[in-house]
PDB file of N, CA and C in Angstrom:
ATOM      1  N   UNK A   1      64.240 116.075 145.263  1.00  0.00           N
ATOM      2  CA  UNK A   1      64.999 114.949 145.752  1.00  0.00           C
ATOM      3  C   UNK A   1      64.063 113.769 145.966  1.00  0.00           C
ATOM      4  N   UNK A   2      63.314 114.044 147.026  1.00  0.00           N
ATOM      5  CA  UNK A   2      61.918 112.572 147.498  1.00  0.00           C
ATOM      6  C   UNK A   2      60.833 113.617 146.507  1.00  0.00           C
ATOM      7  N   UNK A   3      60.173 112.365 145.964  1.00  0.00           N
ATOM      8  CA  UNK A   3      59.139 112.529 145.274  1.00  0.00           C
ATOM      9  C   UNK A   3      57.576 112.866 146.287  1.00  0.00           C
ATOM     10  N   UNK A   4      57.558 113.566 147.277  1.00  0.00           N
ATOM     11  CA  UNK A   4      56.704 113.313 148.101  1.00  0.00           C
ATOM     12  C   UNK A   4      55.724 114.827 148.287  1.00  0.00           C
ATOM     13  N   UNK A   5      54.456 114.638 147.906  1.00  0.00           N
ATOM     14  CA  UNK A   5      53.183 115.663 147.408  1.00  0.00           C
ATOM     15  C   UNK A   5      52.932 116.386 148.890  1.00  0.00           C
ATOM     16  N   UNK A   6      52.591 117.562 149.030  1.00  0.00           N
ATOM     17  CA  UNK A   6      52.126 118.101 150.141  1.00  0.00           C
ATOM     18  C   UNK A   6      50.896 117.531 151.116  1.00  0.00           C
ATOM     19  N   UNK A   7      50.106 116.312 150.806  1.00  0.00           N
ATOM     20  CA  UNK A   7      49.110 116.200 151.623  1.00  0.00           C
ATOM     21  C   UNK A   7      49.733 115.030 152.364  1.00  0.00           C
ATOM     22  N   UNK A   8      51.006 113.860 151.574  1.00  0.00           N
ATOM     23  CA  UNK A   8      51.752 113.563 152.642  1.00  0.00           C
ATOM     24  C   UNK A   8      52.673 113.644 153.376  1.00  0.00           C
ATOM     25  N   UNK A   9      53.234 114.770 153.527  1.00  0.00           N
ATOM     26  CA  UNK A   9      53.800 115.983 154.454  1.00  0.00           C
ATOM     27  C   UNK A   9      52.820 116.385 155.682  1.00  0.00           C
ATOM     28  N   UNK A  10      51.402 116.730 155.230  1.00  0.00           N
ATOM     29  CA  UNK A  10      50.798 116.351 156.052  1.00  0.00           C
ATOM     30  C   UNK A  10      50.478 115.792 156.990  1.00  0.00           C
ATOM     31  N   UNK A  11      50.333 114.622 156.730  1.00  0.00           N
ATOM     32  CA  UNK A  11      50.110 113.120 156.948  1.00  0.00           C
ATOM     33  C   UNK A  11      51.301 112.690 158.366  1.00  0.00           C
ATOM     34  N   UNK A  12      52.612 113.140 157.548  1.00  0.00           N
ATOM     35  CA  UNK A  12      53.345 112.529 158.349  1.00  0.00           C
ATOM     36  C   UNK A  12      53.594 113.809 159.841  1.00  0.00           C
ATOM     37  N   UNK A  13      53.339 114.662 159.278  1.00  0.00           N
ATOM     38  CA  UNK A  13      53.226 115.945 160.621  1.00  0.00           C
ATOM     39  C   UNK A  13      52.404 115.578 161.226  1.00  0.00           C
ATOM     40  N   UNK A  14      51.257 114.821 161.443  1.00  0.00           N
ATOM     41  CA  UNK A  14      50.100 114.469 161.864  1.00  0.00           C
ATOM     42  C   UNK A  14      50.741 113.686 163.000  1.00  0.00           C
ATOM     43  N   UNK A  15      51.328 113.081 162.215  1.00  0.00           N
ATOM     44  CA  UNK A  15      51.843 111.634 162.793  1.00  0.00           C
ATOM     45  C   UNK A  15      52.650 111.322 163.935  1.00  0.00           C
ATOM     46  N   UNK A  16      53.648 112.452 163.831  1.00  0.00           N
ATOM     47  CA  UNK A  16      54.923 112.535 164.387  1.00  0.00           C
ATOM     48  C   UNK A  16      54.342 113.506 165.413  1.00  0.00           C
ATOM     49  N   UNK A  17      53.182 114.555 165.376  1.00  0.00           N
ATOM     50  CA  UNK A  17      52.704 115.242 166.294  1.00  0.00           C
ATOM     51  C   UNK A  17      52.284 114.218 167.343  1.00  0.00           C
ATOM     52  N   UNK A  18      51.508 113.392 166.499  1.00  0.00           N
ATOM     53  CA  UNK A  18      50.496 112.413 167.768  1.00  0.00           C
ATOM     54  C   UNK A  18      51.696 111.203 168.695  1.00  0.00           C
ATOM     55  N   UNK A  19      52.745 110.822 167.989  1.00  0.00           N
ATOM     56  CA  UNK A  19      53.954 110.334 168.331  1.00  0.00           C
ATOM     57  C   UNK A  19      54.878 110.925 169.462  1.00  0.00           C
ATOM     58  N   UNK A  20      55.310 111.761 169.034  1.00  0.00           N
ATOM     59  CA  UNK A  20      56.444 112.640 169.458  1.00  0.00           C
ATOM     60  C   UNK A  20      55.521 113.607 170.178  1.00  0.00           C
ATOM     61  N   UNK A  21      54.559 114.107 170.520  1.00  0.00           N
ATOM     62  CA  UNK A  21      54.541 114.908 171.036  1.00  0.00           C
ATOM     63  C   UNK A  21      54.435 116.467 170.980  1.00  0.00           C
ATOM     64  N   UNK A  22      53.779 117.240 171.433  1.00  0.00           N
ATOM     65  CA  UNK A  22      53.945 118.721 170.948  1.00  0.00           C
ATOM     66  C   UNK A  22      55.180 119.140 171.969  1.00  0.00           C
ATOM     67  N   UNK A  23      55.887 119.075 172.883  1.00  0.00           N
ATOM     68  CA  UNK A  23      56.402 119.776 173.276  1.00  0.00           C
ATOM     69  C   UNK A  23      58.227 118.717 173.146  1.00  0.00           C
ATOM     70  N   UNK A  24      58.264 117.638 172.246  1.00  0.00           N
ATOM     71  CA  UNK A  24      59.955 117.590 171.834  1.00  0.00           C
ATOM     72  C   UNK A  24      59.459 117.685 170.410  1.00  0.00           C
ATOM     73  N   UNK A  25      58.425 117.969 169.866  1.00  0.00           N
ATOM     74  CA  UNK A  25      58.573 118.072 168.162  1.00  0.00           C
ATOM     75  C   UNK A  25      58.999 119.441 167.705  1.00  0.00           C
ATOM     76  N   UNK A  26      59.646 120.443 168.004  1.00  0.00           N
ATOM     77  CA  UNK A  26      60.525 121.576 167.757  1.00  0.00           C
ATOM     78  C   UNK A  26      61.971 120.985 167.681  1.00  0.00           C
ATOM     79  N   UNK A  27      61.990 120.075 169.087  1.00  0.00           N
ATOM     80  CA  UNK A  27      63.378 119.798 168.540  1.00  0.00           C
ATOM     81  C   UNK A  27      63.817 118.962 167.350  1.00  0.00           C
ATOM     82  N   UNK A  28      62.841 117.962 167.422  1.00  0.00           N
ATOM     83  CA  UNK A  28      63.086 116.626 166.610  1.00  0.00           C
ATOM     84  C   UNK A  28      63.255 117.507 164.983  1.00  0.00           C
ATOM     85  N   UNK A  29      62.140 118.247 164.826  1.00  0.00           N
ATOM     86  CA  UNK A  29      62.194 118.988 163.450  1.00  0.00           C
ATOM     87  C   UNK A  29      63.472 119.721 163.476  1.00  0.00           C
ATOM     88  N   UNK A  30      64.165 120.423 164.572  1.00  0.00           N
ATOM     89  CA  UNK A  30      65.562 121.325 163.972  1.00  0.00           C
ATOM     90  C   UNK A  30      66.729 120.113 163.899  1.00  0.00           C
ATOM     91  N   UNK A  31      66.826 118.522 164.653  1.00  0.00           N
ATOM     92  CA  UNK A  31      67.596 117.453 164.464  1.00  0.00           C
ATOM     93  C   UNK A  31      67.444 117.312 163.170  1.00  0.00           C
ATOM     94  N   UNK A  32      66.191 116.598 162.613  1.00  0.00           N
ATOM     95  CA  UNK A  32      66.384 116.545 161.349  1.00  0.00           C
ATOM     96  C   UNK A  32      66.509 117.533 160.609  1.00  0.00           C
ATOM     97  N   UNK A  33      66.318 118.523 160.743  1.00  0.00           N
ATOM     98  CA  UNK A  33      66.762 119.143 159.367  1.00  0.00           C
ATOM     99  C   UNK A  33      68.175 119.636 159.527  1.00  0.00           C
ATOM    100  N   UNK A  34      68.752 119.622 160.557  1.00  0.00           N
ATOM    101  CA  UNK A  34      70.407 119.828 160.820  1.00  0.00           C
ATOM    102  C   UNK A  34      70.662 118.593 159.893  1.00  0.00           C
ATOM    103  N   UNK A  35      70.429 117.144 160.416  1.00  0.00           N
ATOM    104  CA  UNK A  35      70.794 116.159 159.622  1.00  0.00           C
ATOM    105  C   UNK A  35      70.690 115.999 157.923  1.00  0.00           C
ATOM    106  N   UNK A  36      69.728 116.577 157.503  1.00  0.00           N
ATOM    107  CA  UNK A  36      69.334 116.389 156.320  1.00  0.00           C
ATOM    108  C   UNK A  36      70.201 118.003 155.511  1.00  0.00           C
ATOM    109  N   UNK A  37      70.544 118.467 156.595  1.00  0.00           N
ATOM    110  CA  UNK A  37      71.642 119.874 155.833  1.00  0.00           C
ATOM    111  C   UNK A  37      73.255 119.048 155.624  1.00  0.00           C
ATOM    112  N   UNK A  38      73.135 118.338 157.023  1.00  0.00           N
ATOM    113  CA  UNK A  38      74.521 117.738 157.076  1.00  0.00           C
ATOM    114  C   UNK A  38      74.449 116.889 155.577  1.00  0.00           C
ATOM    115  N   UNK A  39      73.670 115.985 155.427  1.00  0.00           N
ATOM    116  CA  UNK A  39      73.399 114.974 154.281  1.00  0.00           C
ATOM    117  C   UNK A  39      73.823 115.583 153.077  1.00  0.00           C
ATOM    118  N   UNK A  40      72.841 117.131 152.557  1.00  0.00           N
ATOM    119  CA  UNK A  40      72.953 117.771 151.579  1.00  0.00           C
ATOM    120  C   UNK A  40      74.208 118.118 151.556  1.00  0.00           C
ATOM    121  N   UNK A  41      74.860 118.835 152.352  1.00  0.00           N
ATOM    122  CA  UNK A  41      76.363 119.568 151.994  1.00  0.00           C
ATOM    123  C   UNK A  41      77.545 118.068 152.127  1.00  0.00           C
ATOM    124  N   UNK A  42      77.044 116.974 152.410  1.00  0.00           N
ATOM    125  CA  UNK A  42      78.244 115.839 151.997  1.00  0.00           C
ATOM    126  C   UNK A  42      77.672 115.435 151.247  1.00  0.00           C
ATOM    127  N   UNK A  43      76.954 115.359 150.250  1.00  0.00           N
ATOM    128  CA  UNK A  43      76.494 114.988 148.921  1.00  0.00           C
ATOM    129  C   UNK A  43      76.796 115.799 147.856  1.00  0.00           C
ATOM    130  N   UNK A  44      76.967 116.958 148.074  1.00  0.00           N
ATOM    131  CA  UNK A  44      77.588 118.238 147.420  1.00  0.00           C
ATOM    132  C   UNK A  44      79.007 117.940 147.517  1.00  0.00           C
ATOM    133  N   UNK A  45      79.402 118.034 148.529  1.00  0.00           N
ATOM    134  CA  UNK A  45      81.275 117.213 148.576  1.00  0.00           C
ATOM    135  C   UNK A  45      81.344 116.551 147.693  1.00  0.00           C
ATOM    136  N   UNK A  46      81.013 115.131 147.953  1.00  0.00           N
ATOM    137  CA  UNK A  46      80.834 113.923 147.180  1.00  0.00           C
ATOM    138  C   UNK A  46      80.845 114.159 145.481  1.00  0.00           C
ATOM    139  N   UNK A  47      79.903 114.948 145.111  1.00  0.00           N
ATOM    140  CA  UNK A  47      79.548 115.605 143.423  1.00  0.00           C
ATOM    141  C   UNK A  47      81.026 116.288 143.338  1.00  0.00           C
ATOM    142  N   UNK A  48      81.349 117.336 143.925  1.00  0.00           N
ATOM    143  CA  UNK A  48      82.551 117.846 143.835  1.00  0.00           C
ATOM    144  C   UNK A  48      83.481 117.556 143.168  1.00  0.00           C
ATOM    145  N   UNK A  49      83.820 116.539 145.025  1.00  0.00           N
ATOM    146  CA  UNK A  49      85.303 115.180 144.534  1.00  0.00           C
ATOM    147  C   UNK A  49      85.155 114.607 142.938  1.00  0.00           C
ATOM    148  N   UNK A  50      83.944 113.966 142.719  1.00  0.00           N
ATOM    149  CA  UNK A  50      83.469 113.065 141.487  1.00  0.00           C
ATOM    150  C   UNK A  50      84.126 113.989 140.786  1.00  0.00           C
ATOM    151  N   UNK A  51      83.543 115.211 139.998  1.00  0.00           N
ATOM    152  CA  UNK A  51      83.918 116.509 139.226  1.00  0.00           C
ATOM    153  C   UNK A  51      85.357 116.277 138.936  1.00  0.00           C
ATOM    154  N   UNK A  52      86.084 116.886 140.074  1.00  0.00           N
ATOM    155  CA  UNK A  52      87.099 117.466 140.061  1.00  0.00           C
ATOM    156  C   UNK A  52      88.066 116.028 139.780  1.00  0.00           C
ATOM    157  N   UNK A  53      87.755 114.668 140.301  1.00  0.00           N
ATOM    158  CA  UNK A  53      88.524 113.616 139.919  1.00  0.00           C
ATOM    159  C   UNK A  53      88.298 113.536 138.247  1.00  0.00           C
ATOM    160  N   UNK A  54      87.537 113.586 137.881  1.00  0.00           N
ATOM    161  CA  UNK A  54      86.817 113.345 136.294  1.00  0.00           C
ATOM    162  C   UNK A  54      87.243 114.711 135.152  1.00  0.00           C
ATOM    163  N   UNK A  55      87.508 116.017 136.055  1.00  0.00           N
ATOM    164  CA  UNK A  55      88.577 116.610 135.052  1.00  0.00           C
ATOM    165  C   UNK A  55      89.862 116.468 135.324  1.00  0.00           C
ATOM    166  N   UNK A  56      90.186 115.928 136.477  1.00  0.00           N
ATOM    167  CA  UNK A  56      91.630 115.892 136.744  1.00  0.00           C
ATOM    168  C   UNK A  56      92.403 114.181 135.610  1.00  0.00           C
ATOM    169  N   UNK A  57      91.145 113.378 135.809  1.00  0.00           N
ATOM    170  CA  UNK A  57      91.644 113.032 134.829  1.00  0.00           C
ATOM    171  C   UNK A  57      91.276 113.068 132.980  1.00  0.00           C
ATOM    172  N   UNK A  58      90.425 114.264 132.614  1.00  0.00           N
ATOM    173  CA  UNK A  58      90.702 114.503 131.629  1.00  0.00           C
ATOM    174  C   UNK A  58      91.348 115.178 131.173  1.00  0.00           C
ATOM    175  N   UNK A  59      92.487 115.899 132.096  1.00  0.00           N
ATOM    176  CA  UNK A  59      93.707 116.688 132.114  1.00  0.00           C
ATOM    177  C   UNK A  59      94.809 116.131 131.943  1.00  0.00           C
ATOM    178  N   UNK A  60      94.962 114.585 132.579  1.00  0.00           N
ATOM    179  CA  UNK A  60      96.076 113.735 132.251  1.00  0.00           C
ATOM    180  C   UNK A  60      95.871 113.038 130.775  1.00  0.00           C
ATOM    181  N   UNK A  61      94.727 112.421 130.670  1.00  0.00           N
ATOM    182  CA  UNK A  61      94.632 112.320 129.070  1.00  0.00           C
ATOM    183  C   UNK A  61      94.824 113.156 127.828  1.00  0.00           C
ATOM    184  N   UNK A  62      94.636 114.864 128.488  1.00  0.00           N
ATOM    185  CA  UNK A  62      95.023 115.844 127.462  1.00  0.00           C
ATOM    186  C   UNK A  62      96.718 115.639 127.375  1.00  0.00           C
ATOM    187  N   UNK A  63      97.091 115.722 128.629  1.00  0.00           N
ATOM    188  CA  UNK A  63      98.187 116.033 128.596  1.00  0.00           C
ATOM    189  C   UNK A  63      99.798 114.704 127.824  1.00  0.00           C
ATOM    190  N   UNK A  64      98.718 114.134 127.934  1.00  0.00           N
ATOM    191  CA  UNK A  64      99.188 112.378 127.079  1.00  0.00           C
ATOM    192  C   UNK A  64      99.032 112.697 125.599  1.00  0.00           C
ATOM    193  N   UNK A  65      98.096 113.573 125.213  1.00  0.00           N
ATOM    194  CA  UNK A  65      97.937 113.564 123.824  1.00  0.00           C
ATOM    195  C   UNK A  65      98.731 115.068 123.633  1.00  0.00           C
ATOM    196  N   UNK A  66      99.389 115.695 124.284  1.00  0.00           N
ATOM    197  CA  UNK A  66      99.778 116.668 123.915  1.00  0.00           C
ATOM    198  C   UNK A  66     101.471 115.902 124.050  1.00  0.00           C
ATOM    199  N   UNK A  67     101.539 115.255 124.879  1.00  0.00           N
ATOM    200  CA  UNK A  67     102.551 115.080 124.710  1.00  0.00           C
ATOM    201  C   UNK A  67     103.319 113.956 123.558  1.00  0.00           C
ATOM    202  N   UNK A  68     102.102 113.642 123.296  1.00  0.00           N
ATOM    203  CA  UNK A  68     102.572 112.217 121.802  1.00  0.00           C
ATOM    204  C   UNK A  68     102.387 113.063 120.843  1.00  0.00           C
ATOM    205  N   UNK A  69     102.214 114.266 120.433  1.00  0.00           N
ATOM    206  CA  UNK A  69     102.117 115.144 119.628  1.00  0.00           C
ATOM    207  C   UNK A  69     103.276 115.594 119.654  1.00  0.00           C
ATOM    208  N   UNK A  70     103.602 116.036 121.081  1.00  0.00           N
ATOM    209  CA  UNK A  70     104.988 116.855 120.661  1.00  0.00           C
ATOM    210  C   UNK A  70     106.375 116.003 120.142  1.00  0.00           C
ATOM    211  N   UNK A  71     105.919 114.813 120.569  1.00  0.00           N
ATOM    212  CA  UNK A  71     107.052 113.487 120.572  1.00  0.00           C
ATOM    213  C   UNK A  71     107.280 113.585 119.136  1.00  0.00           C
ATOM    214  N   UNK A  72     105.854 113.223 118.228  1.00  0.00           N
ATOM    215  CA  UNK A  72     105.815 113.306 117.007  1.00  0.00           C
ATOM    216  C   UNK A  72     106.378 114.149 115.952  1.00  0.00           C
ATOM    217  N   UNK A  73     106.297 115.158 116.879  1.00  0.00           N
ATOM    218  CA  UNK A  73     106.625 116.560 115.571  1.00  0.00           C
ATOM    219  C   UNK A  73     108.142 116.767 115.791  1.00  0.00           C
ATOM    220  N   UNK A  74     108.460 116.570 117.434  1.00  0.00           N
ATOM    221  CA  UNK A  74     110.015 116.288 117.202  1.00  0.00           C
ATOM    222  C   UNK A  74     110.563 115.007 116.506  1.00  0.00           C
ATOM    223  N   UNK A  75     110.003 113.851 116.251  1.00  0.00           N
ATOM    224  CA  UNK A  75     110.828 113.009 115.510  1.00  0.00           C
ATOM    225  C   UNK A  75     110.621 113.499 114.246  1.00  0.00           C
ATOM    226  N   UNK A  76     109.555 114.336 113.704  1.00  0.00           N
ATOM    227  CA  UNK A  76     109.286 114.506 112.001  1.00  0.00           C
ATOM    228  C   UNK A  76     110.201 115.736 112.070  1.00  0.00           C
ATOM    229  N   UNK A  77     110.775 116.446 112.853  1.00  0.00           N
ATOM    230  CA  UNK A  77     111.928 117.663 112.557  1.00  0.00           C
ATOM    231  C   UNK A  77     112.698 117.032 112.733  1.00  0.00           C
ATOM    232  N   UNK A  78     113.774 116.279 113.413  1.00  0.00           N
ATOM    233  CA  UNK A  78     115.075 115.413 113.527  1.00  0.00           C
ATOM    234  C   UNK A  78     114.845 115.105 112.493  1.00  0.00           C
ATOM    235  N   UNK A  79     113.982 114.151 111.926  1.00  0.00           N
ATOM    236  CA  UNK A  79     114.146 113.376 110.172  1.00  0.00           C
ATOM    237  C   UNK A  79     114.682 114.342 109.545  1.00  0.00           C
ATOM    238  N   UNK A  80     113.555 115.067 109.308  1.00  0.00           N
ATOM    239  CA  UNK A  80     113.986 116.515 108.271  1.00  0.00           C
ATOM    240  C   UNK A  80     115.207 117.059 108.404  1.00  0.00           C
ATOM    241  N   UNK A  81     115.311 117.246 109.744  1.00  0.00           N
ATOM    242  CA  UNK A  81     117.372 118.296 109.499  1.00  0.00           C
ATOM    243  C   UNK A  81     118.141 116.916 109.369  1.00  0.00           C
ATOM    244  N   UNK A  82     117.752 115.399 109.854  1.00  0.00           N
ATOM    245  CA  UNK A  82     118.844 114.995 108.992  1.00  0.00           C
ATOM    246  C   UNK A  82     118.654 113.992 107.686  1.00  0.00           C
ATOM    247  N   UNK A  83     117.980 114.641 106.683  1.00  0.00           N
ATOM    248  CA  UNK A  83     117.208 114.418 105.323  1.00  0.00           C
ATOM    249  C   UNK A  83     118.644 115.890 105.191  1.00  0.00           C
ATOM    250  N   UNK A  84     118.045 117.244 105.851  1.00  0.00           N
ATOM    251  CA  UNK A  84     118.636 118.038 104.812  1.00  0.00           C
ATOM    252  C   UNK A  84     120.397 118.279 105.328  1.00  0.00           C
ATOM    253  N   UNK A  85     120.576 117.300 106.482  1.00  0.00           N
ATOM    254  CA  UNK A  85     122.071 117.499 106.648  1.00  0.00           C
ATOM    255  C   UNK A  85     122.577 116.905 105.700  1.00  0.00           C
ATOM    256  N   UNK A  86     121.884 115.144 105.225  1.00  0.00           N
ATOM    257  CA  UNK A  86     122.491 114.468 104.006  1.00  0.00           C
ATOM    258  C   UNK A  86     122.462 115.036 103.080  1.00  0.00           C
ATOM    259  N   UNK A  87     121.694 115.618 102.558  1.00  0.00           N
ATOM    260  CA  UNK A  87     121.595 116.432 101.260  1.00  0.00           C
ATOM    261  C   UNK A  87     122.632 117.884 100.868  1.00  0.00           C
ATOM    262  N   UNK A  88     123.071 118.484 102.089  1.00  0.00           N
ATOM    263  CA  UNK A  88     123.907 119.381 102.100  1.00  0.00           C
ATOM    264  C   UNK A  88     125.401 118.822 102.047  1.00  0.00           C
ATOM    265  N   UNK A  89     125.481 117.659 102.787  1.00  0.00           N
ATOM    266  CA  UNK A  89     127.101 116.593 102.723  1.00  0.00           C
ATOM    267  C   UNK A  89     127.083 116.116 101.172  1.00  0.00           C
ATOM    268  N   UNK A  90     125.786 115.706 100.408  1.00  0.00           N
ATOM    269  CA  UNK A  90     126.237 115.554  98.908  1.00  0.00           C
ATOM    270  C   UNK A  90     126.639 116.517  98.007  1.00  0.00           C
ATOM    271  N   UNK A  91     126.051 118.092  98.392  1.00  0.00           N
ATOM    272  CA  UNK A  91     125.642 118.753  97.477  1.00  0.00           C
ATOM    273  C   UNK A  91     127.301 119.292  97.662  1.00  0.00           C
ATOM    274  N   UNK A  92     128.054 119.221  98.773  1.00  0.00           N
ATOM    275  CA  UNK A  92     129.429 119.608  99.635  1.00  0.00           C
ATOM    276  C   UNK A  92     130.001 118.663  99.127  1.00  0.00           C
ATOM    277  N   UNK A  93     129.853 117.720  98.899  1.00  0.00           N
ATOM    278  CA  UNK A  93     130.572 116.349  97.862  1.00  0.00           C
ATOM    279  C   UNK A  93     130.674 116.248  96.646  1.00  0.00           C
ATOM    280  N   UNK A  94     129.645 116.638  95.834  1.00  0.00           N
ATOM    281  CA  UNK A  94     129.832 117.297  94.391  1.00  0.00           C
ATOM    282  C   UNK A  94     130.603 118.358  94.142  1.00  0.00           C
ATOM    283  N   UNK A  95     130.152 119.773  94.955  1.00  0.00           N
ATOM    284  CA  UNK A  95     130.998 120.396  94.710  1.00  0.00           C
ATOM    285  C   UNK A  95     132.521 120.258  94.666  1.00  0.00           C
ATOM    286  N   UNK A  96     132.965 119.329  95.517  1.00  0.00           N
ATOM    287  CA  UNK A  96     134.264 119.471  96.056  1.00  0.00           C
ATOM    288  C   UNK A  96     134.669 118.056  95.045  1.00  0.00           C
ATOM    289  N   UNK A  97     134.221 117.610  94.295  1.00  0.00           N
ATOM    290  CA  UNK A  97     134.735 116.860  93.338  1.00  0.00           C
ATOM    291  C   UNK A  97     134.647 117.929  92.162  1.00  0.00           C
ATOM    292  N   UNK A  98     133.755 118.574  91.427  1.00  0.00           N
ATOM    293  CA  UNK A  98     133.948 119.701  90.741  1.00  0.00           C
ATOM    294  C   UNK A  98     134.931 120.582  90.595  1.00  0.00           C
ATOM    295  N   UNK A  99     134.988 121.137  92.003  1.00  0.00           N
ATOM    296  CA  UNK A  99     136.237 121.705  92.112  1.00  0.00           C
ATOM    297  C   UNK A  99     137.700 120.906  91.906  1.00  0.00           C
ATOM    298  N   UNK A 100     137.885 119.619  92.185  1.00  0.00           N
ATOM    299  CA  UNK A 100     139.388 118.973  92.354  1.00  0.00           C
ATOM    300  C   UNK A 100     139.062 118.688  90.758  1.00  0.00           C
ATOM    301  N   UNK A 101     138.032 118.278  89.989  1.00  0.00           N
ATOM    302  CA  UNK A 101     137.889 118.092  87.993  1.00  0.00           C
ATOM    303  C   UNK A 101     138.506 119.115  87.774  1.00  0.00           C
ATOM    304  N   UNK A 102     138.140 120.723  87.760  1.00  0.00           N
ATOM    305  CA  UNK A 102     138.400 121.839  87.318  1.00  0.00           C
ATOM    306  C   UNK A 102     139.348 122.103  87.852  1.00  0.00           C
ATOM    307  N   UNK A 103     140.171 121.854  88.872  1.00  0.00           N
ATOM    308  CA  UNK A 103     141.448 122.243  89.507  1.00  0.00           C
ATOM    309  C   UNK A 103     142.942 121.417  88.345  1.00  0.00           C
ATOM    310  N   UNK A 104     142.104 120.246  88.506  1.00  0.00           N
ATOM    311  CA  UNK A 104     142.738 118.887  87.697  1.00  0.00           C
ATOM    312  C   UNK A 104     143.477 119.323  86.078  1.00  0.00           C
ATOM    313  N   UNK A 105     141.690 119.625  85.525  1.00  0.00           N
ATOM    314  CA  UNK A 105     141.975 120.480  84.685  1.00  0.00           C
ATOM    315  C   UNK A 105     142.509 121.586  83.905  1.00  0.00           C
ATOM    316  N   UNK A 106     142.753 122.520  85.123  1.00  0.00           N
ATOM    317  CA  UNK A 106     143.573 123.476  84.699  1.00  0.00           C
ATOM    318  C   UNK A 106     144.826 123.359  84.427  1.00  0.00           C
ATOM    319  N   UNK A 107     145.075 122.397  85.325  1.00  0.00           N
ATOM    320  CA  UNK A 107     146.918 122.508  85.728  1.00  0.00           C
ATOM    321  C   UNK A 107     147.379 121.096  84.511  1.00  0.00           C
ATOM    322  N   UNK A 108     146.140 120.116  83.647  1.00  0.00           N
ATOM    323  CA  UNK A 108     146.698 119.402  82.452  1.00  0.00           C
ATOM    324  C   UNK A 108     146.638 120.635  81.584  1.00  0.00           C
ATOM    325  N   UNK A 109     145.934 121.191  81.388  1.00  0.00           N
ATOM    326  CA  UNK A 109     145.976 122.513  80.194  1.00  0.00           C
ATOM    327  C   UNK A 109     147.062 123.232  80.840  1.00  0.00           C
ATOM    328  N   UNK A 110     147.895 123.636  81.669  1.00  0.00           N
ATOM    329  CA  UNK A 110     148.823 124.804  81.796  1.00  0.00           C
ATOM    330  C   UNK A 110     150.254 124.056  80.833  1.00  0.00           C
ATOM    331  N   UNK A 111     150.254 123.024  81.145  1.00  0.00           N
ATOM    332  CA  UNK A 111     151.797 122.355  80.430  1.00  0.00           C
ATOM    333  C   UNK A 111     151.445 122.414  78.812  1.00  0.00           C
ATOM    334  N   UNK A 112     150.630 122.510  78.194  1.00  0.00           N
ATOM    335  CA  UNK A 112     150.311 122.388  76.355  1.00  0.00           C
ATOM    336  C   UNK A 112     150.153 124.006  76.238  1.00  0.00           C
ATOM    337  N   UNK A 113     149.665 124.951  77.458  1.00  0.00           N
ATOM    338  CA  UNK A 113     149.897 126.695  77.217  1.00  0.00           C
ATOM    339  C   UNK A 113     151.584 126.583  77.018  1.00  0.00           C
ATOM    340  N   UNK A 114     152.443 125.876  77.827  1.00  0.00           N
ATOM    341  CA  UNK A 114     153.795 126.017  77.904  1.00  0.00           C
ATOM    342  C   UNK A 114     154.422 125.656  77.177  1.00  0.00           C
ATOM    343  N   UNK A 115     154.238 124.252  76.203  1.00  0.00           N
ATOM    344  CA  UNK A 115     154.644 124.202  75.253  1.00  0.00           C
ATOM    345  C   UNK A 115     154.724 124.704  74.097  1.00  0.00           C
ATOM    346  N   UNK A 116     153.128 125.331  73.826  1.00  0.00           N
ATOM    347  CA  UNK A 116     152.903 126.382  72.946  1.00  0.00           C
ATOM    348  C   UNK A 116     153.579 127.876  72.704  1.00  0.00           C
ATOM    349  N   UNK A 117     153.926 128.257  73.887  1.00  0.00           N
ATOM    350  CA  UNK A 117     155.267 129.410  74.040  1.00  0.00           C
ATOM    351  C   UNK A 117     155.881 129.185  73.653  1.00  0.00           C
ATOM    352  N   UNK A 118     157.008 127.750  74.032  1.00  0.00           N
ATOM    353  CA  UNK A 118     158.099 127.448  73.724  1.00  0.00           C
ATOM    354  C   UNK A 118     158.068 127.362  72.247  1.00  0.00           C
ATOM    355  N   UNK A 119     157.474 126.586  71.947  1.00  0.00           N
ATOM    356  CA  UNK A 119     157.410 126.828  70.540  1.00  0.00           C
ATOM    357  C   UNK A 119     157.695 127.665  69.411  1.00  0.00           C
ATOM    358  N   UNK A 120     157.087 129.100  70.363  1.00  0.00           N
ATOM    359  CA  UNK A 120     157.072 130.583  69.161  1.00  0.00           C
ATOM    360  C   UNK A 120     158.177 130.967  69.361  1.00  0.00           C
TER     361      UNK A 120
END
């Protein structure tokens, strides 16, 4: 974390001895390092939150692209069934003109079968 070499660690124990005292420098050392635990574990929070905001929103961006995907593939199937509904209403339209030709047909050919009887 601090870039700081063991001889000024030293240095500053020296310091804080001749300062502070030998008999409150037990406490002062368990203050700070309570403080500097407190520091560490809300800096760890902090990383956390960051994290968890930063996949939460690369979860909404997935979920944006999953959903313009699905948008997509349902408008390219609606096209398609109605591409092949039109195509089934023509193919139902031919036929059914086919059928009324050949229906048509039969019944001008039945009157020249009838005359042809009469005939013999």
């Amino acid at each position: 974390m601090f870039d700081i070499a063991f001889s000024e660690l030293v240095i500053v124990a020296i310091v804080a001895l001749i300062v502070i005292g030998p008999e409150k420098l037990p406490k002062v050392a368990r203050t700070l390092g309570a403080l500097a635990g407190r520091m560490q574990r809300y800096m760890t929070q902090i990383k956390e939150e960051v994290n968890r905001e930063s996949r939460f929103a690369e979860l909404q961006q997935l979920q944006q692209e999953v959903q313009e995907a699905v948008s997509g593939a349902q408008a390219s199937l609606e096209s398609q069934v109605n591409n092949l509904a039109h195509d089934i209403a023509d193919v139902s339209r031919e036929t059914d003109t086919q059928v009324q030709d050949a229906s048509v047909g039969a019944v001008e050919s039945l009157p020249d079968q009838n005359q042809s009887k009469q005939k013999s």
